[in-house]
C-alpha atoms as a PDB file:
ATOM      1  CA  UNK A   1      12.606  21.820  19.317  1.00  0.00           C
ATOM      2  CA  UNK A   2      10.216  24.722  18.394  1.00  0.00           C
ATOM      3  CA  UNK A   3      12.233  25.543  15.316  1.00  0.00           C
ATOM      4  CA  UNK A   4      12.651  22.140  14.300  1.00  0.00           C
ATOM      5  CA  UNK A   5       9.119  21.915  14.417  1.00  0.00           C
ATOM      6  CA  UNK A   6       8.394  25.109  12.517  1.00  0.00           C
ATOM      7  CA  UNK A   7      11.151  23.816   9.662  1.00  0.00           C
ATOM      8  CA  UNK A   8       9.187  20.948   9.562  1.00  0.00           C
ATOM      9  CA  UNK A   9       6.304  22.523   8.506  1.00  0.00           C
ATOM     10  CA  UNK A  10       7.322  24.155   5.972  1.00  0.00           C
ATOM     11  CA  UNK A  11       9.159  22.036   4.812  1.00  0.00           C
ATOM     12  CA  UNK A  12       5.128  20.089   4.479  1.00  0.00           C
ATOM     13  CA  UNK A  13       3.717  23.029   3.205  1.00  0.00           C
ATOM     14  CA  UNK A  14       6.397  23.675   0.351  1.00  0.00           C
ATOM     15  CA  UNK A  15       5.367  20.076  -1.468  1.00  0.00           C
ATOM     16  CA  UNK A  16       7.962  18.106  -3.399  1.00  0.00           C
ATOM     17  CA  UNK A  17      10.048  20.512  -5.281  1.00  0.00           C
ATOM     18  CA  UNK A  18      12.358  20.170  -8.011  1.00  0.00           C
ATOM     19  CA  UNK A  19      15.215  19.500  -5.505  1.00  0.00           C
ATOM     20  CA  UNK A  20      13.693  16.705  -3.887  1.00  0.00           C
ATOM     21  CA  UNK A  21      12.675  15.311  -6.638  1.00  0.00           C
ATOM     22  CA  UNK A  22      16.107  15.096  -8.403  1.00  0.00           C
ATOM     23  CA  UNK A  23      17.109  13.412  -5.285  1.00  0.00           C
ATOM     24  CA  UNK A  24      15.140  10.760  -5.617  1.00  0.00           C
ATOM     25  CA  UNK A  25      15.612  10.359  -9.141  1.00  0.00           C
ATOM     26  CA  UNK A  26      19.427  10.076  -8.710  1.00  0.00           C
ATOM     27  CA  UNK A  27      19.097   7.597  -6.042  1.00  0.00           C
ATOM     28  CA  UNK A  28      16.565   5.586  -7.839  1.00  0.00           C
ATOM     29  CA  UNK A  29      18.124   5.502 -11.674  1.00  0.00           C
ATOM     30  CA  UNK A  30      21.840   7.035 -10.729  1.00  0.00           C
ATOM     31  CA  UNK A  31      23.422   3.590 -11.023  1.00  0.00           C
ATOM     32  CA  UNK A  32      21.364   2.085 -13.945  1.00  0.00           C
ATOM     33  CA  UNK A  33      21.315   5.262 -16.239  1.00  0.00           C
ATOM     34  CA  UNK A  34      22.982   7.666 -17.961  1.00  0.00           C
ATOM     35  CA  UNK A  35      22.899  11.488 -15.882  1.00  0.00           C
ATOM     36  CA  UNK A  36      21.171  13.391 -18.472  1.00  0.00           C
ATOM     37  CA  UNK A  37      18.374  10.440 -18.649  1.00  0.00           C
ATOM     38  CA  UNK A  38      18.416  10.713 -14.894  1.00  0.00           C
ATOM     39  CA  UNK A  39      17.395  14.457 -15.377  1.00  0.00           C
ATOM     40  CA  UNK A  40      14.802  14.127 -17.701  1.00  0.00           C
ATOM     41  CA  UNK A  41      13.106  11.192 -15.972  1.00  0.00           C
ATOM     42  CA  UNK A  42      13.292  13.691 -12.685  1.00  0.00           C
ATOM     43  CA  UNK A  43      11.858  16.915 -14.468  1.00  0.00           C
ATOM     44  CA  UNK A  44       9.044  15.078 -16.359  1.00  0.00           C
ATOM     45  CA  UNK A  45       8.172  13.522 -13.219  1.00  0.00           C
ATOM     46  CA  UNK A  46       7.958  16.746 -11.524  1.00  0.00           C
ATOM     47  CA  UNK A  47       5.509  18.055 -14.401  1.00  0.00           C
ATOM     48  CA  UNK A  48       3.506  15.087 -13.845  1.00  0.00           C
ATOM     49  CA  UNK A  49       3.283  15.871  -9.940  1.00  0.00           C
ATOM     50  CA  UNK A  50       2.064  19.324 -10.736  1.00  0.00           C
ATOM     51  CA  UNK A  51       0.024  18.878 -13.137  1.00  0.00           C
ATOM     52  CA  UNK A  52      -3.806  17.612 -13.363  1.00  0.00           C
ATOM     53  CA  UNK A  53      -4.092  16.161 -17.382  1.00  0.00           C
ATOM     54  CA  UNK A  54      -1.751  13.306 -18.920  1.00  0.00           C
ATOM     55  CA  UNK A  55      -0.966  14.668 -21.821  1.00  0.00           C
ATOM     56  CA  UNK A  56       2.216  16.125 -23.116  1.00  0.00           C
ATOM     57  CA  UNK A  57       1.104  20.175 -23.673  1.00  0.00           C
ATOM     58  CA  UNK A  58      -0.267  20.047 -19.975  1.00  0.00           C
ATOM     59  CA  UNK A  59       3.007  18.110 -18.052  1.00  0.00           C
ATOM     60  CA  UNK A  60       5.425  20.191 -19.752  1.00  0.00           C
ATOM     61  CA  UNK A  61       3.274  23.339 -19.073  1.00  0.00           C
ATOM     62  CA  UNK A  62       3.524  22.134 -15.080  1.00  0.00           C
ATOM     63  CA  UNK A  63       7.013  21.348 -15.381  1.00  0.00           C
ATOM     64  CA  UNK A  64       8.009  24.966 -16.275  1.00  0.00           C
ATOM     65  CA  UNK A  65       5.851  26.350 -13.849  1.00  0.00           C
ATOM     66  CA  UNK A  66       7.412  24.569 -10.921  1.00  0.00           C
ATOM     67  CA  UNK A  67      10.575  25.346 -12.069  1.00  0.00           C
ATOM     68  CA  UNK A  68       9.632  29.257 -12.185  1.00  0.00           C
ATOM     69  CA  UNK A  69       9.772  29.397 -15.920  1.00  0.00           C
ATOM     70  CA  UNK A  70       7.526  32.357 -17.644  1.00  0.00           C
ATOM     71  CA  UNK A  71       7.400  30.253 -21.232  1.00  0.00           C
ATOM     72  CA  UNK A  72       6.139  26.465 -21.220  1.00  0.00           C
ATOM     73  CA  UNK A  73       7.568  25.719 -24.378  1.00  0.00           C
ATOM     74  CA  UNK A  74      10.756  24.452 -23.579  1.00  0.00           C
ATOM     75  CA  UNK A  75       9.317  22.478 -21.013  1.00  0.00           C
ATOM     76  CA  UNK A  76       6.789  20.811 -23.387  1.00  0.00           C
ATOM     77  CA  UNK A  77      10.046  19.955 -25.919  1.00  0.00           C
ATOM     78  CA  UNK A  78      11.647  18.095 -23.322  1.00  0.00           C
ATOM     79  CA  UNK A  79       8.460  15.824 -22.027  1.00  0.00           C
ATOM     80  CA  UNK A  80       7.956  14.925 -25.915  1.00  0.00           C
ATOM     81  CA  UNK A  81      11.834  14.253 -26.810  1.00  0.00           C
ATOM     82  CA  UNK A  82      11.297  11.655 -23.380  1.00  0.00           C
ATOM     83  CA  UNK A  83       8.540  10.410 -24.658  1.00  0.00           C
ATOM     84  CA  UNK A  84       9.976   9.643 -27.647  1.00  0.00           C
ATOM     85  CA  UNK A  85      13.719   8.503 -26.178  1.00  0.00           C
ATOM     86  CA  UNK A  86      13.889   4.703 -26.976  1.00  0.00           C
ATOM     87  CA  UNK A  87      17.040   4.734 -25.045  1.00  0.00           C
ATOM     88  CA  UNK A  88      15.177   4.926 -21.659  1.00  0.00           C
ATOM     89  CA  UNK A  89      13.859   0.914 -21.511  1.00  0.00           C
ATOM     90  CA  UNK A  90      11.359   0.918 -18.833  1.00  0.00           C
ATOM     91  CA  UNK A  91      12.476  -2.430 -17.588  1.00  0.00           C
ATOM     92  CA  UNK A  92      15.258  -0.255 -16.591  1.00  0.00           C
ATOM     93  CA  UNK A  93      13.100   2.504 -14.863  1.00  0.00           C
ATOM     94  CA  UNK A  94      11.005  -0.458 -13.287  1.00  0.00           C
ATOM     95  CA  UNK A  95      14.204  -1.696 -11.571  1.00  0.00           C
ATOM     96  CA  UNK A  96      15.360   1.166  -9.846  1.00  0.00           C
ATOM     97  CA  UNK A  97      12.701   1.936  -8.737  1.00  0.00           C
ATOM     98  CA  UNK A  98      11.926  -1.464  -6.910  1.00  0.00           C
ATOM     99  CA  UNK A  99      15.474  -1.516  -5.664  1.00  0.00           C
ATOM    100  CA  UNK A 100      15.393   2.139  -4.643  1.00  0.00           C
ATOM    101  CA  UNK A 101      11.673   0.855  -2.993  1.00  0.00           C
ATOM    102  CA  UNK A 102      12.935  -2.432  -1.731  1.00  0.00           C
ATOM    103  CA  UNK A 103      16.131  -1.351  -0.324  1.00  0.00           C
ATOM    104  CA  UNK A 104      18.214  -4.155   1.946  1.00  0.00           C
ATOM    105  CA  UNK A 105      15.394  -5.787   2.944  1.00  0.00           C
ATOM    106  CA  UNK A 106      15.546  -9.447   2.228  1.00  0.00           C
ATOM    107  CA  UNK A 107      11.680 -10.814   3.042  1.00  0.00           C
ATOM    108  CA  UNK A 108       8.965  -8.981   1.560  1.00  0.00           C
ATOM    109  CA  UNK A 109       5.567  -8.754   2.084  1.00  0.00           C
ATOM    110  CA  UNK A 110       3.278  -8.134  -1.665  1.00  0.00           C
ATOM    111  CA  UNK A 111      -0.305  -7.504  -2.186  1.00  0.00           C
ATOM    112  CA  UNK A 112      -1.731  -7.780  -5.764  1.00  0.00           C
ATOM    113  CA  UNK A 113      -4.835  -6.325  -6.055  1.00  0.00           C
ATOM    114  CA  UNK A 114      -7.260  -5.089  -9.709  1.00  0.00           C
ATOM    115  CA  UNK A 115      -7.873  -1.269  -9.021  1.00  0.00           C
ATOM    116  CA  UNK A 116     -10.426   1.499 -10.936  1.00  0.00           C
ATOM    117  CA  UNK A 117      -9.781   4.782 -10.992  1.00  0.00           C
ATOM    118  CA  UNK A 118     -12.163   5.931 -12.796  1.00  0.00           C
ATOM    119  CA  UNK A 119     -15.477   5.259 -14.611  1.00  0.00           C
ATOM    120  CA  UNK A 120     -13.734   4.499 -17.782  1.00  0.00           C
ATOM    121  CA  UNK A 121     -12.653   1.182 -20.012  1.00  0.00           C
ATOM    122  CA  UNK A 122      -8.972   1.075 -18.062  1.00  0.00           C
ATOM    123  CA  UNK A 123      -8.522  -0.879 -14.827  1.00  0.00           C
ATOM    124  CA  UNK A 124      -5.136  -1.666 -13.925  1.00  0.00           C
ATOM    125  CA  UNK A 125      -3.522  -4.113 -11.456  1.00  0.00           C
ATOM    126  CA  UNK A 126      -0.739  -3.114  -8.810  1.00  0.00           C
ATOM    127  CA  UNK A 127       1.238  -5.059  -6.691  1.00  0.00           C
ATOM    128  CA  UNK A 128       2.666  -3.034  -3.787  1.00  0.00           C
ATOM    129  CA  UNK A 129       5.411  -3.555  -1.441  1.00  0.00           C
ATOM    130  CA  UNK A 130       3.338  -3.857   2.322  1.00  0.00           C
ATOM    131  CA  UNK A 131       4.975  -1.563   5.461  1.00  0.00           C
ATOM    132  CA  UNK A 132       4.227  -1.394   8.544  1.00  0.00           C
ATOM    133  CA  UNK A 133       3.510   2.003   8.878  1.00  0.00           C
ATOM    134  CA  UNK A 134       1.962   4.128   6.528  1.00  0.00           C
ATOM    135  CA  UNK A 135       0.477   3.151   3.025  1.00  0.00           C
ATOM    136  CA  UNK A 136       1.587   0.460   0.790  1.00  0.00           C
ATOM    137  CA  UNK A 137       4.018   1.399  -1.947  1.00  0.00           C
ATOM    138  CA  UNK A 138       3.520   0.556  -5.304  1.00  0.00           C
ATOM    139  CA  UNK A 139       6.041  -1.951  -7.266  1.00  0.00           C
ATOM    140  CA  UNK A 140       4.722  -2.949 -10.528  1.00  0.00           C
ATOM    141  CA  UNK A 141       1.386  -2.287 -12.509  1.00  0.00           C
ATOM    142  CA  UNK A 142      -0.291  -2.499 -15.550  1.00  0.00           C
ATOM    143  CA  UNK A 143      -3.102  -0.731 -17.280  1.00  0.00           C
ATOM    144  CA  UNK A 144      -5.588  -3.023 -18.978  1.00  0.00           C
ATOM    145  CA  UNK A 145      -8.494  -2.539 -20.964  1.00  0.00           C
ATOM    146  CA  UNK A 146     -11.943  -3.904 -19.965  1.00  0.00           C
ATOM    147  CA  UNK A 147     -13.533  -4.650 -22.705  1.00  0.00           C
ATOM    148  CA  UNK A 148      -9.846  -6.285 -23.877  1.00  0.00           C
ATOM    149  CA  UNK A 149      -9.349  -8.800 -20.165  1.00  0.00           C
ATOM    150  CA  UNK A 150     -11.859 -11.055 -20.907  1.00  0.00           C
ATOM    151  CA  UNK A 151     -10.045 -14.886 -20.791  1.00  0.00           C
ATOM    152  CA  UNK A 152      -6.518 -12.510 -20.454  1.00  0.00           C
ATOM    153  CA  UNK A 153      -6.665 -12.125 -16.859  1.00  0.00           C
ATOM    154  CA  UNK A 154      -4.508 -14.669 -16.057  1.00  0.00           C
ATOM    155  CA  UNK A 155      -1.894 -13.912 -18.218  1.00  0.00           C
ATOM    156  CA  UNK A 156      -1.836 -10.123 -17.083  1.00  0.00           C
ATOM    157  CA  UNK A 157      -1.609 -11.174 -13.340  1.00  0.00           C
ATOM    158  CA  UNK A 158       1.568 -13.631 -14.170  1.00  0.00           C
ATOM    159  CA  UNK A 159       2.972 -11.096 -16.486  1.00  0.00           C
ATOM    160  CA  UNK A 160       3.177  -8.989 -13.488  1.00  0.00           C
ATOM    161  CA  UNK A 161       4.281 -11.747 -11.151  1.00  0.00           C
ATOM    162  CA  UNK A 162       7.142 -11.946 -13.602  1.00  0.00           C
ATOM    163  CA  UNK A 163       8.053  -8.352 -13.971  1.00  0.00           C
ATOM    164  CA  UNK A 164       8.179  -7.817 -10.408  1.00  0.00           C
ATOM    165  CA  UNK A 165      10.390 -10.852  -9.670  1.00  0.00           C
ATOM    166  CA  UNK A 166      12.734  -9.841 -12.926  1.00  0.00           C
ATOM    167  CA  UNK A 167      12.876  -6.301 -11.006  1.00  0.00           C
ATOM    168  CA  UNK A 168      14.114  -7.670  -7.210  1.00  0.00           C
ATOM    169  CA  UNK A 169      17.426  -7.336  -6.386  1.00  0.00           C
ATOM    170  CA  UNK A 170      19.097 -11.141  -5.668  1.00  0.00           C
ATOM    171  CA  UNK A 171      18.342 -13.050  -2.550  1.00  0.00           C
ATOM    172  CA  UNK A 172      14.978 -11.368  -1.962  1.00  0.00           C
ATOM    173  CA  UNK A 173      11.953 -13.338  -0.938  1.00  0.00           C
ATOM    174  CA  UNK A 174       8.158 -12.184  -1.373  1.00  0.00           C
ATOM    175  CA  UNK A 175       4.977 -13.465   0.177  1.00  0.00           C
ATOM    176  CA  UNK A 176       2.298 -12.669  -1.910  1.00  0.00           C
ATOM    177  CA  UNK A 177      -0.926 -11.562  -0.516  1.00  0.00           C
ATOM    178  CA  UNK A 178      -4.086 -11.123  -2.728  1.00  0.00           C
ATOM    179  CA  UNK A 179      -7.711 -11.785  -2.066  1.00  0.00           C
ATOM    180  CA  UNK A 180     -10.658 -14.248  -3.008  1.00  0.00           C
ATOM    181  CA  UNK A 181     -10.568 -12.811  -7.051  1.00  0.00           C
ATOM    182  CA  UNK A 182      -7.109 -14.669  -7.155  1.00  0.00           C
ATOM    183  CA  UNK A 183      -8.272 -17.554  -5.802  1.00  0.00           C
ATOM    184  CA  UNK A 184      -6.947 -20.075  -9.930  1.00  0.00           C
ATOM    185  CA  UNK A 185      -5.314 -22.967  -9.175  1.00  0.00           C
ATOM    186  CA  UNK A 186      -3.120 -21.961 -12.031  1.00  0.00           C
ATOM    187  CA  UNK A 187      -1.685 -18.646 -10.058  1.00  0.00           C
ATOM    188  CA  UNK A 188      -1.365 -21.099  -7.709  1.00  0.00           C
ATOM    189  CA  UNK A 189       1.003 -23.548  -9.350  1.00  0.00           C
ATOM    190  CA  UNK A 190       2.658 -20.600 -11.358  1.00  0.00           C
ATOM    191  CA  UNK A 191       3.630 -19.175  -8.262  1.00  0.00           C
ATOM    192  CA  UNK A 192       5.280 -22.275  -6.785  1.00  0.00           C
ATOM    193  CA  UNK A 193       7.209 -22.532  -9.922  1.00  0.00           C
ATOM    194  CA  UNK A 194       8.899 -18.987  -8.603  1.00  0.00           C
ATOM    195  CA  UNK A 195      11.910 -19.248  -6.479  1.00  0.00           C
ATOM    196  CA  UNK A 196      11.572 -17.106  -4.175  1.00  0.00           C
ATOM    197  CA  UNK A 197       8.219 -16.475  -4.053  1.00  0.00           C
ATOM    198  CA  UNK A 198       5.434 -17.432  -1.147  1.00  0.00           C
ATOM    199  CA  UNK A 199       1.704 -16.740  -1.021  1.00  0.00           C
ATOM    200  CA  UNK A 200      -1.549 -16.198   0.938  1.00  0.00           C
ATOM    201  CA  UNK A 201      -4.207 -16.252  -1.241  1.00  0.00           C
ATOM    202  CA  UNK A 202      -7.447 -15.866  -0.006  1.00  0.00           C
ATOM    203  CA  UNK A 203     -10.439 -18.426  -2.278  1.00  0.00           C
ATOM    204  CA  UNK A 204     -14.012 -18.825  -2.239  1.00  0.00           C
ATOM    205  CA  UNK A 205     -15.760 -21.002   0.315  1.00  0.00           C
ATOM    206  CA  UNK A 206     -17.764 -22.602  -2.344  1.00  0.00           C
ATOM    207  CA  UNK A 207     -14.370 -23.937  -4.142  1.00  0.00           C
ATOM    208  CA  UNK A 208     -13.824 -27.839  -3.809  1.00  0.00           C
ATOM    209  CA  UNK A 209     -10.730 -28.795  -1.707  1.00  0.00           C
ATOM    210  CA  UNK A 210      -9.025 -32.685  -2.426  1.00  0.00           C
ATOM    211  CA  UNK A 211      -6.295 -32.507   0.913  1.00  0.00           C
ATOM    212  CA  UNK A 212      -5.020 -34.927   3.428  1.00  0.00           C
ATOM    213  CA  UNK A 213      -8.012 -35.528   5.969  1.00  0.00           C
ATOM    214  CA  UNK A 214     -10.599 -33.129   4.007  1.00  0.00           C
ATOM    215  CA  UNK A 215     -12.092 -33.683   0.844  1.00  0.00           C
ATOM    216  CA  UNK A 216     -15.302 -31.265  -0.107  1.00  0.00           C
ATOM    217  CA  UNK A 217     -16.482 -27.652  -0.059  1.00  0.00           C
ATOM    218  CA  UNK A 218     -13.916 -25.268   1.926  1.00  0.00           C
ATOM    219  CA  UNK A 219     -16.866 -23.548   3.635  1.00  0.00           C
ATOM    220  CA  UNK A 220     -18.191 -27.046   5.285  1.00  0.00           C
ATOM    221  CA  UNK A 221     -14.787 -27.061   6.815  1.00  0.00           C
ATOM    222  CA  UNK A 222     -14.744 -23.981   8.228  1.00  0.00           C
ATOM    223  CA  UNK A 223     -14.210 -25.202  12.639  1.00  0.00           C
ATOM    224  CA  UNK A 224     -17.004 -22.766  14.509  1.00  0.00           C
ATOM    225  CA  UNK A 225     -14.922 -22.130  17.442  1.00  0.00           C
ATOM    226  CA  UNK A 226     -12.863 -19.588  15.477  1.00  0.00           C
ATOM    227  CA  UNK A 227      -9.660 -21.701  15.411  1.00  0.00           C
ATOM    228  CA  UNK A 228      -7.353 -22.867  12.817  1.00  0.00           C
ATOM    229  CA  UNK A 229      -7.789 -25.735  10.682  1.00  0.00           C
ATOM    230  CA  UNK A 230      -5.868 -26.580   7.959  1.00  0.00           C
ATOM    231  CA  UNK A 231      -4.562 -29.228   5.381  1.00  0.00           C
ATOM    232  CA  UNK A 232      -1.918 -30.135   3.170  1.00  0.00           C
ATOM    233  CA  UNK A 233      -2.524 -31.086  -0.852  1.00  0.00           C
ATOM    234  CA  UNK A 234       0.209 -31.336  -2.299  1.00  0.00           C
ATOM    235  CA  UNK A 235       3.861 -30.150  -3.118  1.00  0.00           C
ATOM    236  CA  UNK A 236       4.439 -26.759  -0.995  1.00  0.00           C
ATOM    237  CA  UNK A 237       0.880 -26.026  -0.614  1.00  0.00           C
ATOM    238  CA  UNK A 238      -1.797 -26.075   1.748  1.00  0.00           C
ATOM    239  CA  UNK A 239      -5.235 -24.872   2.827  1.00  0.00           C
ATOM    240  CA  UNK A 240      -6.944 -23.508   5.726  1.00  0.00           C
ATOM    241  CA  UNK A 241      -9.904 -22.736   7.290  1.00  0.00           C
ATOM    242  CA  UNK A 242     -11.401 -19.971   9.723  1.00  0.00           C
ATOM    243  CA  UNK A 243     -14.035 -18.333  11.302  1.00  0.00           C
ATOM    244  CA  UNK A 244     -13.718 -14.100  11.423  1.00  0.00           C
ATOM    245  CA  UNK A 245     -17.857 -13.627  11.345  1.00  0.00           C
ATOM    246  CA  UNK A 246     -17.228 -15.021   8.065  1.00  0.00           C
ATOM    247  CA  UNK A 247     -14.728 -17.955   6.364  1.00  0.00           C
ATOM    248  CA  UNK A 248     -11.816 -17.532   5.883  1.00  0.00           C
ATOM    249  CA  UNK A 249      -9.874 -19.800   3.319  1.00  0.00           C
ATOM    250  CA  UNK A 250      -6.803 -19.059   1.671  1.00  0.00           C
ATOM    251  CA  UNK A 251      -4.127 -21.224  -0.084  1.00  0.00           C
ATOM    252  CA  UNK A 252      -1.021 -20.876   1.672  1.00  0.00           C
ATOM    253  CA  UNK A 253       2.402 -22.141   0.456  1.00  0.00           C
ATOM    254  CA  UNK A 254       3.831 -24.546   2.213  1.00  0.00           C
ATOM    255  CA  UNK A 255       7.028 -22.292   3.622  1.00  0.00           C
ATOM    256  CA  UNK A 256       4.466 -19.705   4.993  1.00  0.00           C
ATOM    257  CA  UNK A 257       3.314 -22.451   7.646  1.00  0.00           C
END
């Protein structure tokens, strides 16, 4: 046990190497892409791992580095002849790496969720695949521009809705989980036009609600004693209503009852 332990460690203080990497890489991309592409997409992901800028010089400088190379230049040839390799579609790349991600599972739980690095015009949204231990795992994003996603921000968040279910392998189902900035009618109905897609979608307590028994703000019809209440509109989808020190009302689809 103590040696196991100790190997263990190690094994955490060495980082990802170019082994590991590799392996991944091969188990991601193996059955979608050609060997050599396989290596390239594993040794310019290793630069970017080790490296702190995103710009060609600087990953191919880390890439030769972790691999114990004294001269960066061939490193920095082969991160621009990727960059530059129109063979390697990243639909492709997107789609291993959601089935490598995804695995056999057949439900799966989503959030999608607008994220900022940094102080700077990009923002970019990511929906991740939700575990149940451990942080979520990204499965598809997009980097916007802020000064570009005014009246667009709807059509980035289905774009993404559509990538991700153009990645899944067959037969997989996703609930979708996203808070009170997604609350649009319009995701709501795109999304029920998905087969095989579900959502929880949180909305504002100040949005009207037309359902059977309720019509009015979705705040008023928040119950006080903490429980449950909801109500069907229409088609697959419903609403409901609930008191965590403050309301709670998402849109649910009508399978996630």
């Amino acid at each position: 046990m103590r040696r196991a332990a100790v190997s263990r460690q190690r094994q955490r203080a060495r980082g990802l190497d170019e082994r590991a990497v590799r392996q991944v890489s091969e188990a991601a991309f193996g059955g979608l892409l050609h060997h050599k592409q396989v290596l390239s997409i594993a040794l310019v992901t290793l630069g970017v791992l080790y490296t702190a800028k995103m710009t060609i010089h600087a990953i191919g400088t880390a890439m030769a580095r972790a691999r114990g190379r004294v001269f960066p230049k061939h490193g920095i040839k082969q991160v621009d002849r990727y960059m530059s390799n129109g063979k390697i579609a990243p639909v492709d790349v997107r789609r291993g790496l959601v089935w490598f991600v995804v695995g056999d599972r057949k439900e799966i739980e989503a959030t999608m969720d607008w994220t900022d690095f940094d102080k700077d015009d990009q923002t970019t949204l990511v929906i991740s695949l939700v575990l149940k231990h451990g942080r979520a795992i990204p499965l598809v994003w997009l980097n916007v521009r802020k000064s570009e996603i005014e009246g667009r921000r709807s059509m980035h968040e289905k774009t993404a809705v559509q990538e991700l279910g153009h990645a899944l392998p067959d037969g997989v189902r996703v609930t979708l989980l996203a808070d009170r900035g997604f609350g649009d009618t319009k995701l709501f109905d795109h999304l029920e036009g998905i087969d095989g897609f579900d959502f929880v979608i949180r909305f504002k307590k100040c949005y009207l609600v037309a359902a059977e028994g309720y019509r009015g703000k979705a705040g008023d019809a928040v119950p006080r004693n903490g429980r449950v209440r909801s109500a069907r509109r229409r088609g697959r989808r419903r609403a409901a209503w609930r008191s965590l020190g403050a309301a709670w009302c998402p849109a649910v689809s009508w399978r996630c009852r």
